[in-house]
C-alpha atoms as a PDB file:
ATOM      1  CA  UNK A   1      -2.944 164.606 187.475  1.00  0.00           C
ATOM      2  CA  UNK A   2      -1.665 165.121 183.417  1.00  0.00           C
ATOM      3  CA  UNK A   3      -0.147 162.346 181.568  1.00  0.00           C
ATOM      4  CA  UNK A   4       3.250 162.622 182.280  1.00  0.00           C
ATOM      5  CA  UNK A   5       2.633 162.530 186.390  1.00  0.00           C
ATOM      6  CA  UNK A   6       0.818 159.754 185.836  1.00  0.00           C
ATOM      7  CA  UNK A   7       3.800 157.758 183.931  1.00  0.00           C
ATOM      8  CA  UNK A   8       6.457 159.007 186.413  1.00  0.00           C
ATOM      9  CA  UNK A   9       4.342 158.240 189.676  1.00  0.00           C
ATOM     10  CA  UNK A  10       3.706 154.729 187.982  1.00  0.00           C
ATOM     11  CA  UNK A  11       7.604 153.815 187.151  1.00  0.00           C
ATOM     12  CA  UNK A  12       8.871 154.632 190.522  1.00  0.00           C
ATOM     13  CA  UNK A  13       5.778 151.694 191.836  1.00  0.00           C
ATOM     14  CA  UNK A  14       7.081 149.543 189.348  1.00  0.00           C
ATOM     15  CA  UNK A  15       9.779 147.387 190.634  1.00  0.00           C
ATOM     16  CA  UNK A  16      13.122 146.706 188.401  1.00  0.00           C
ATOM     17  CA  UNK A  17      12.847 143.598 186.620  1.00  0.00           C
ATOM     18  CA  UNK A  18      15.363 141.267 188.051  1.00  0.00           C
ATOM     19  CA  UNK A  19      19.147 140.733 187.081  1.00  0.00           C
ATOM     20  CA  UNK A  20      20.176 137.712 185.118  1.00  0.00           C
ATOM     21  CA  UNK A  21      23.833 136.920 186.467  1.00  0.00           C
ATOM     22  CA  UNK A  22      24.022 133.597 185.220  1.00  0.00           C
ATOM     23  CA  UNK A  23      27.367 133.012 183.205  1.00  0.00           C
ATOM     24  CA  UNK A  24      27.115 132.724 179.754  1.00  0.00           C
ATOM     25  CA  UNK A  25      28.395 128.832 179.087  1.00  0.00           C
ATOM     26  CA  UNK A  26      31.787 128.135 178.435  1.00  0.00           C
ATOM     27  CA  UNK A  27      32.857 128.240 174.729  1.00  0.00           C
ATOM     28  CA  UNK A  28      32.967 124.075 173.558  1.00  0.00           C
ATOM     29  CA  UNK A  29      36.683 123.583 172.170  1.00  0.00           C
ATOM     30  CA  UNK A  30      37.372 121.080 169.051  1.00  0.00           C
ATOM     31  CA  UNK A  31      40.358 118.431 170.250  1.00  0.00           C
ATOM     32  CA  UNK A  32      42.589 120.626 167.832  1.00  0.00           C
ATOM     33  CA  UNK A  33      41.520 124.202 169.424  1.00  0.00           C
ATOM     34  CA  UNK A  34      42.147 122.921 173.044  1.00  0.00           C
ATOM     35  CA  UNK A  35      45.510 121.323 172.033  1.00  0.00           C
ATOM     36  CA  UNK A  36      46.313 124.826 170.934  1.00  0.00           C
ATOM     37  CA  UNK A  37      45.410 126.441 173.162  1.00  0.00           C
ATOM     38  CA  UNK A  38      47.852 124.014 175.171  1.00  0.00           C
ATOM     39  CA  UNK A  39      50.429 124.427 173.495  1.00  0.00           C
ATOM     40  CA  UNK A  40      50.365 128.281 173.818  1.00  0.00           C
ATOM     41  CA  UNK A  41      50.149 128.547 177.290  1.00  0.00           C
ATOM     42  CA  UNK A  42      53.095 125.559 177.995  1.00  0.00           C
ATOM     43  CA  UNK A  43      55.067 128.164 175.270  1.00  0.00           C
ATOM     44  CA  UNK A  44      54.195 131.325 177.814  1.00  0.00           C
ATOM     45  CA  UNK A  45      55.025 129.207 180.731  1.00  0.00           C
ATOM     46  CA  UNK A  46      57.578 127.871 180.053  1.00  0.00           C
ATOM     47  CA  UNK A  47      59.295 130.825 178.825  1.00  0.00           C
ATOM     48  CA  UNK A  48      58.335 132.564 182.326  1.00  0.00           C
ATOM     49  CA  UNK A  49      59.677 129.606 184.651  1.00  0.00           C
ATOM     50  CA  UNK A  50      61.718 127.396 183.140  1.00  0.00           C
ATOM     51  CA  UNK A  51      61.284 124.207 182.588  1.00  0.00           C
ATOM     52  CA  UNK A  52      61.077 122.986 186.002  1.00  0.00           C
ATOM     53  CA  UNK A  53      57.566 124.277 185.964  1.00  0.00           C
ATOM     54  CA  UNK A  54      55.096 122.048 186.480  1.00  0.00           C
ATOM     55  CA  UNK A  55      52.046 120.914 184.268  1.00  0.00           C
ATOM     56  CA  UNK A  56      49.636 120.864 187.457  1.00  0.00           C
ATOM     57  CA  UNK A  57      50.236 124.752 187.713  1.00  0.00           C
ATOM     58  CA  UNK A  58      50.050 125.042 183.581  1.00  0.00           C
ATOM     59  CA  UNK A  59      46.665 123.076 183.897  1.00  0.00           C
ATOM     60  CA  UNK A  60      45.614 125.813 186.652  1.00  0.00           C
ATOM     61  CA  UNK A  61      46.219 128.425 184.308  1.00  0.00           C
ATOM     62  CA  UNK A  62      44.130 127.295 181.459  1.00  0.00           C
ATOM     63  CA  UNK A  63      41.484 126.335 184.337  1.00  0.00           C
ATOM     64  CA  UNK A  64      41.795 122.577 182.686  1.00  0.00           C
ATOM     65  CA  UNK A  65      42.472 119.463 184.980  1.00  0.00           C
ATOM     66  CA  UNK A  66      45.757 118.047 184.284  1.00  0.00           C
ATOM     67  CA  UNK A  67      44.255 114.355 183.468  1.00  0.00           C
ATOM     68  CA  UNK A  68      42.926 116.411 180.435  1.00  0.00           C
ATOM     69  CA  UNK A  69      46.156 118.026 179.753  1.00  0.00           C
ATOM     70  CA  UNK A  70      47.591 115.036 179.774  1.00  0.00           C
ATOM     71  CA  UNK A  71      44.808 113.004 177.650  1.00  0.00           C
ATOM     72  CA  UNK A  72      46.791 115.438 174.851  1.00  0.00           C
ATOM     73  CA  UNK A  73      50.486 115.379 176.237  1.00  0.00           C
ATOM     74  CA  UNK A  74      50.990 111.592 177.927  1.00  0.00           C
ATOM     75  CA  UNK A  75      54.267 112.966 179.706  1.00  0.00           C
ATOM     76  CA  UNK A  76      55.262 116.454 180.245  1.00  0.00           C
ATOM     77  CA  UNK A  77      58.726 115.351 177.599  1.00  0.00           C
ATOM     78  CA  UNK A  78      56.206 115.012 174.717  1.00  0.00           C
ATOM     79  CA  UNK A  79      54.401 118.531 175.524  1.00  0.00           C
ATOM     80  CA  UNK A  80      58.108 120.016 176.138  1.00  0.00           C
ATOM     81  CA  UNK A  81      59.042 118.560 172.890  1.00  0.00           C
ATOM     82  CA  UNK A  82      55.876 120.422 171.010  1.00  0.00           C
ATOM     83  CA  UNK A  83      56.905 123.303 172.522  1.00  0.00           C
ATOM     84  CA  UNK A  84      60.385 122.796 170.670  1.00  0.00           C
ATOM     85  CA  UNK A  85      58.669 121.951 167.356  1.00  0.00           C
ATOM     86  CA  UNK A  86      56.556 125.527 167.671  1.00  0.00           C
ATOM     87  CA  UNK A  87      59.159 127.668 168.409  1.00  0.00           C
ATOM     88  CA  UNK A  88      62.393 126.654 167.020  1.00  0.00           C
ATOM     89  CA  UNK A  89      61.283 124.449 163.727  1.00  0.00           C
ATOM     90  CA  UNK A  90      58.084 125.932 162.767  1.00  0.00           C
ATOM     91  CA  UNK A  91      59.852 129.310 162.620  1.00  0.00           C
ATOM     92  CA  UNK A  92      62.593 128.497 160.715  1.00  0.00           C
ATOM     93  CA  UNK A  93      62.565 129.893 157.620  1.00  0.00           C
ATOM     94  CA  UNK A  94      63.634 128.034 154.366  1.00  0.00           C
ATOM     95  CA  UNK A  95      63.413 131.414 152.420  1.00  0.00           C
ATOM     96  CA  UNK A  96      66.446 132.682 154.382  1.00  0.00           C
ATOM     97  CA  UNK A  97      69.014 130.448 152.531  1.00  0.00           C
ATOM     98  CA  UNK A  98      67.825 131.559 149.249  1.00  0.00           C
ATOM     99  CA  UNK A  99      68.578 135.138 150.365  1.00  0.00           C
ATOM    100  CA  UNK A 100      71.537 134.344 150.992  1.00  0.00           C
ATOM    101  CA  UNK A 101      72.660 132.871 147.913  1.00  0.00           C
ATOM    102  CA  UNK A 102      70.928 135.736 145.565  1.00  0.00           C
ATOM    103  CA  UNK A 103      73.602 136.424 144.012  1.00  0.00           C
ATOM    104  CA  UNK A 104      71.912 139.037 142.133  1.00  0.00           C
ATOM    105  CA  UNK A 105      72.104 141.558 144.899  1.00  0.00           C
ATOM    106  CA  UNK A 106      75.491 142.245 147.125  1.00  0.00           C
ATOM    107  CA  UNK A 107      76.704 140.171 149.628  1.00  0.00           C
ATOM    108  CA  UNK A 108      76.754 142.918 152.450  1.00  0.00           C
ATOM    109  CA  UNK A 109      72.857 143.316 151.615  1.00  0.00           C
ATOM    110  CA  UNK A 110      71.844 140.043 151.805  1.00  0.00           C
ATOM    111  CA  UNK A 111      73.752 139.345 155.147  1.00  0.00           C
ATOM    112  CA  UNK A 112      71.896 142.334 156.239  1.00  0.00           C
ATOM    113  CA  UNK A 113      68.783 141.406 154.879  1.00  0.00           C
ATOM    114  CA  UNK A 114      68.956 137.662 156.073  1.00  0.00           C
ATOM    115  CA  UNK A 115      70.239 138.798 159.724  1.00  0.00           C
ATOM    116  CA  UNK A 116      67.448 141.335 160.056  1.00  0.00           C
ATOM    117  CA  UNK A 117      64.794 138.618 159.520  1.00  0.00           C
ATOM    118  CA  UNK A 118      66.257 136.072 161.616  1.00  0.00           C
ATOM    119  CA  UNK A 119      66.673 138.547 164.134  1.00  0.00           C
ATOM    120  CA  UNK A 120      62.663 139.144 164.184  1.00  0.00           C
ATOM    121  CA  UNK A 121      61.859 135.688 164.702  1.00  0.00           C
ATOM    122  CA  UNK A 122      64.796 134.856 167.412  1.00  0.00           C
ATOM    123  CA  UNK A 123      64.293 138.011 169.621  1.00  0.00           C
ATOM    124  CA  UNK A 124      61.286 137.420 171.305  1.00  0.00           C
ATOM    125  CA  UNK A 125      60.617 136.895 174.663  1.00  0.00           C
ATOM    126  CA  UNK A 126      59.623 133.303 174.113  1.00  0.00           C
ATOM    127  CA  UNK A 127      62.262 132.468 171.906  1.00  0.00           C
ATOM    128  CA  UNK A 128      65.102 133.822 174.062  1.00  0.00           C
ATOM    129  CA  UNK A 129      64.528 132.622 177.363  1.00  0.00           C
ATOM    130  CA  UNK A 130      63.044 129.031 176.035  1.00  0.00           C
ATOM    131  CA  UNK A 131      66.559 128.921 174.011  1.00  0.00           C
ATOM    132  CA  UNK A 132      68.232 130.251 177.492  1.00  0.00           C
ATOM    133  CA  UNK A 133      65.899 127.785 179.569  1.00  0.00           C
ATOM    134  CA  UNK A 134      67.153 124.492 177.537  1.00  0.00           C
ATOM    135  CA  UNK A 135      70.554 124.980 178.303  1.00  0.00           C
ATOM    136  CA  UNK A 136      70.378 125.519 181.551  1.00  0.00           C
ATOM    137  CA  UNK A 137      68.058 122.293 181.927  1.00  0.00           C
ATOM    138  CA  UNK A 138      70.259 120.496 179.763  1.00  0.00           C
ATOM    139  CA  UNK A 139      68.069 119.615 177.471  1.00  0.00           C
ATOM    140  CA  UNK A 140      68.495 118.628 173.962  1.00  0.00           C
ATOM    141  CA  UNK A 141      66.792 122.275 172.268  1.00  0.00           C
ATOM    142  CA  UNK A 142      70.188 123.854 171.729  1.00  0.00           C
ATOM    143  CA  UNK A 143      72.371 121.259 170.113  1.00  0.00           C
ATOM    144  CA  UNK A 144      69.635 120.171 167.598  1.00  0.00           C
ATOM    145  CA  UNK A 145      68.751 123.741 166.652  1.00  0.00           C
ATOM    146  CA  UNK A 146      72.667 124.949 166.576  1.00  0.00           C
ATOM    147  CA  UNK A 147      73.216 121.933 164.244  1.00  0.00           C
ATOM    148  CA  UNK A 148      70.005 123.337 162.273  1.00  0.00           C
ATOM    149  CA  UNK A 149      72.334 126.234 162.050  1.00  0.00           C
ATOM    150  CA  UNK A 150      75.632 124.922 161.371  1.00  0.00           C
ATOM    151  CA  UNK A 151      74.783 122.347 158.520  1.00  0.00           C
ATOM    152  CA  UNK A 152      72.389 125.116 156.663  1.00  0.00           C
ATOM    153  CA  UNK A 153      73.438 128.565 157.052  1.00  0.00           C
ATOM    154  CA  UNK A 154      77.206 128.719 158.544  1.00  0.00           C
ATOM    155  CA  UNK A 155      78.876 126.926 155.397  1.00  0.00           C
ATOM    156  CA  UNK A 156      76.698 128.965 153.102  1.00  0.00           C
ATOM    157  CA  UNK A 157      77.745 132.256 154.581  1.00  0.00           C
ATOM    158  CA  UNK A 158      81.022 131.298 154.695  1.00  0.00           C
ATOM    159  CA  UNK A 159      81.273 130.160 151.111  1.00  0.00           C
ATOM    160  CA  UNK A 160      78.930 133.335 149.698  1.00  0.00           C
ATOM    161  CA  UNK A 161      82.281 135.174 151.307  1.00  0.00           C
ATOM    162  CA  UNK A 162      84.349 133.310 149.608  1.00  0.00           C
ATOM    163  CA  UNK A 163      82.974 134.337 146.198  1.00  0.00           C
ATOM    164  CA  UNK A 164      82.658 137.196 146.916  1.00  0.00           C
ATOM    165  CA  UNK A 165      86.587 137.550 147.891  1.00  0.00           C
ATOM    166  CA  UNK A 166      88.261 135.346 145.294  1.00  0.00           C
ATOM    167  CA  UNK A 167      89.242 132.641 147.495  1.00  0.00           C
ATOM    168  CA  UNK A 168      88.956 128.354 146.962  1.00  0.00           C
ATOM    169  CA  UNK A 169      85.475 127.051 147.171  1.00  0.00           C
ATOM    170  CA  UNK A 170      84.227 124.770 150.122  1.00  0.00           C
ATOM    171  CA  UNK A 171      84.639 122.073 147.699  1.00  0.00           C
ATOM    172  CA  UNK A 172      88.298 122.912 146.923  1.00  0.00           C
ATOM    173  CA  UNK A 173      89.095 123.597 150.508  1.00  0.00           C
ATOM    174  CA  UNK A 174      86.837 122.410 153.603  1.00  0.00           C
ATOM    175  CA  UNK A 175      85.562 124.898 155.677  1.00  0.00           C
ATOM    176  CA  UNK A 176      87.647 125.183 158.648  1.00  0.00           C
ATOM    177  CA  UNK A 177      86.518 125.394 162.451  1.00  0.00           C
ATOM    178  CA  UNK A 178      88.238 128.859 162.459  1.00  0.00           C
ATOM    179  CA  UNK A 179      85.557 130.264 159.576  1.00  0.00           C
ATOM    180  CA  UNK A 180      82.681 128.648 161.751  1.00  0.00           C
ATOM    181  CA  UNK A 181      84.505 130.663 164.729  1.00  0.00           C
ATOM    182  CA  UNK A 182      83.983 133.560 162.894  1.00  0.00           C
ATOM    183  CA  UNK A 183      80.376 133.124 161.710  1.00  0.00           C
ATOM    184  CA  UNK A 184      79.964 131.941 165.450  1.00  0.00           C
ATOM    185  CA  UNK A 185      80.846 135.367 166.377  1.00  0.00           C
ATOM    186  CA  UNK A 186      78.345 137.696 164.333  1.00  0.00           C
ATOM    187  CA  UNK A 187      75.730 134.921 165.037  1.00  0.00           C
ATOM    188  CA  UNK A 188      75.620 135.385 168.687  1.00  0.00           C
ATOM    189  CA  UNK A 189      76.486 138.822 168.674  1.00  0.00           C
ATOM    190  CA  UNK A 190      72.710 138.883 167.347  1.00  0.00           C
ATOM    191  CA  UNK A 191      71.448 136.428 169.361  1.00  0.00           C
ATOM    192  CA  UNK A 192      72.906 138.301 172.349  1.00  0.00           C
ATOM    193  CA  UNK A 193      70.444 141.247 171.744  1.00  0.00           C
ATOM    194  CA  UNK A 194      67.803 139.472 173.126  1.00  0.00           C
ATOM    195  CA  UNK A 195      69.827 138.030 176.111  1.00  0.00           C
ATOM    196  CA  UNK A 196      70.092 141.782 176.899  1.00  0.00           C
ATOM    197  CA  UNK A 197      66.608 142.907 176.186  1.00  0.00           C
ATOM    198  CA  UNK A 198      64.756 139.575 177.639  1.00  0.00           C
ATOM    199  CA  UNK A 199      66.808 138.229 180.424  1.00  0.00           C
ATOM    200  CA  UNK A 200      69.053 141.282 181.779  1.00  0.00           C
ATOM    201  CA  UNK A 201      65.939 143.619 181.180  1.00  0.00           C
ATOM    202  CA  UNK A 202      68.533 146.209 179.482  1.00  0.00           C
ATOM    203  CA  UNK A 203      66.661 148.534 176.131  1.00  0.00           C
ATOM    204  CA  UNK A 204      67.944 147.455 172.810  1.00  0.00           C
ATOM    205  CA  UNK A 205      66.809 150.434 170.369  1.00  0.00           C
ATOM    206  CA  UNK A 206      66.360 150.086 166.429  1.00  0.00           C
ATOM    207  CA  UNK A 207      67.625 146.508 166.205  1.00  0.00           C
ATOM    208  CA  UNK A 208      67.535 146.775 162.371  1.00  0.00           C
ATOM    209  CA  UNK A 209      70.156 149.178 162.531  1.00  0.00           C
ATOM    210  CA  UNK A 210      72.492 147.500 164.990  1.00  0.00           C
ATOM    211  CA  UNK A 211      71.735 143.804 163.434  1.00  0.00           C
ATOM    212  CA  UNK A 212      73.162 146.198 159.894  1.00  0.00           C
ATOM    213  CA  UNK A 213      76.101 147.288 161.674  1.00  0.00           C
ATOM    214  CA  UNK A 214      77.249 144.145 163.238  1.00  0.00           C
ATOM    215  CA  UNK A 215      77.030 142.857 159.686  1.00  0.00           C
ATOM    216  CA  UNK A 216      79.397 145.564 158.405  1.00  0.00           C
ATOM    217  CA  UNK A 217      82.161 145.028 160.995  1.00  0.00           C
ATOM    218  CA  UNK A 218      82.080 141.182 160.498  1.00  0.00           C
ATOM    219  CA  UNK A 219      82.685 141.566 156.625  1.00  0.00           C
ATOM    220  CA  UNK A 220      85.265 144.161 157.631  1.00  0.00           C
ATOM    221  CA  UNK A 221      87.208 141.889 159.360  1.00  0.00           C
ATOM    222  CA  UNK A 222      86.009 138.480 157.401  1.00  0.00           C
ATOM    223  CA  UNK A 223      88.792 138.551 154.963  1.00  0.00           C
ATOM    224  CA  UNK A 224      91.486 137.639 157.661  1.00  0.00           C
ATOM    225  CA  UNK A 225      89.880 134.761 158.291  1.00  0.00           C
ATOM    226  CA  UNK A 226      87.307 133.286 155.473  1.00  0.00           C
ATOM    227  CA  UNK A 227      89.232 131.446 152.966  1.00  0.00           C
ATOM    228  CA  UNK A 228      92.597 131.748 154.397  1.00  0.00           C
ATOM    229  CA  UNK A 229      94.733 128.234 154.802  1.00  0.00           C
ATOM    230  CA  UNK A 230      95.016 127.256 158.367  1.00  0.00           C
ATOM    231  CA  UNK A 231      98.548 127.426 160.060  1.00  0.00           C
ATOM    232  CA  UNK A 232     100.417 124.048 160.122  1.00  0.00           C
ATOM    233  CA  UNK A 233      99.226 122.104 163.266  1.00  0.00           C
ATOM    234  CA  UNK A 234      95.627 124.319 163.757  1.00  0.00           C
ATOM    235  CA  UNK A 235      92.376 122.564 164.118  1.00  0.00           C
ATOM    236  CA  UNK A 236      91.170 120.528 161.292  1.00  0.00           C
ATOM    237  CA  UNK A 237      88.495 121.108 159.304  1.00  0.00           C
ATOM    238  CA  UNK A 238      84.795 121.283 160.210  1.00  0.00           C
END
């Protein structure tokens, strides 16, 4: 018998060493990885089922018991509340009302360029149906972050157009609920994109380019409306 007999007729005595199928232990989280990590799923959650999902099914899901989800959220209010903080506040974007007023570049561009920004942070599946979610629930989510809105970005728009057009300043005449009307409409005209895309399950293609020509018909039509006195006996100012 040569050499090589000798090895193969050897190895098929030998008997396969034995499998190790022990898991490998579970990764050790810091208190501020696992409260991420919380806070992420309640975000994916909640944006699947509401909020009328409950935190025994989100502690399930991250394979956590829910004493220890709530040894980081006391009541499910304060973890629905985080959830707000994430992905409403934390996304807003202070930049976007110094695009606005650059005065160096035209108005038309910097609606453009401000809208197409938003609308990347807004449309997302989170975003949408959490936004969607809140009002049906009756939470508290929309009226603080349409406020957010309406005391940082609607006047400003409106009195940018105002420049631009030759008309009175906010100072010299109040902006009126019929120019917040108006900003109301481009605004959800946006927002409605994602209503489409995340809730009715309808395609929205090149959202740059639609976001650009929503912008274009509201300026189109903006000087009927933005900076133009009220009839006698319309709604006061805003």
């Amino acid at each position: 018998m040569d050499a090589t007999t000798k090895f193969v007729t050897a190895s098929r005595r030998t008997p396969p060493a034995p499998a190790h199928t022990a898991e490998a232990p579970k990764r050790r989280l810091s208190p501020a990885q696992r409260e991420e990590e919380i806070v992420r799923a309640a975000i994916g959650f909640f944006a699947e089922f509401g909020f009328e999902g409950q935190t025994r099914e989100l502690a399930r899901r991250l394979n956590v018991t829910q004493p220890l989800l709530y040894r980081y959220f006391p009541t499910k209010e304060a973890l629905v509340e985080r959830v707000y903080q994430e992905v409403f506040l934390r996304r807003w974007n202070p930049f976007w009302e110094e695009t606005i007023r650059d005065t160096s570049r035209p108005l038309r561009e910097r609606l453009v360029a401000f809208y197409t920004d938003y609308a990347s942070v807004i449309l997302t599946y989170e975003w949408v149906r959490l936004f969607m979610f809140a009002g049906l629930k009756g939470l508290d989510f929309n009226t603080r972050y349409l406020d957010l809105l309406r005391e940082r970005i609607f006047p400003l728009i409106v009195a940018q157009i105002r420049d631009e057009l030759g008309r009175p300043s906010i100072v010299e005449q109040p902006v009126s609920d019929l120019e917040i009307e108006a900003i109301w409409s481009l605004h959800a005209g946006i927002f409605y994109l994602g209503m489409r895309k995340y809730v009715y399950d309808l395609p929205v293609d090149d959202i740059a380019a639609v976001v650009a020509m929503k912008v274009r018909l509201f300026l189109d039509g903006a000087r009927a409306v933005i900076g133009v006195a009220e009839p006698s006996g319309s709604a006061g100012s805003a």
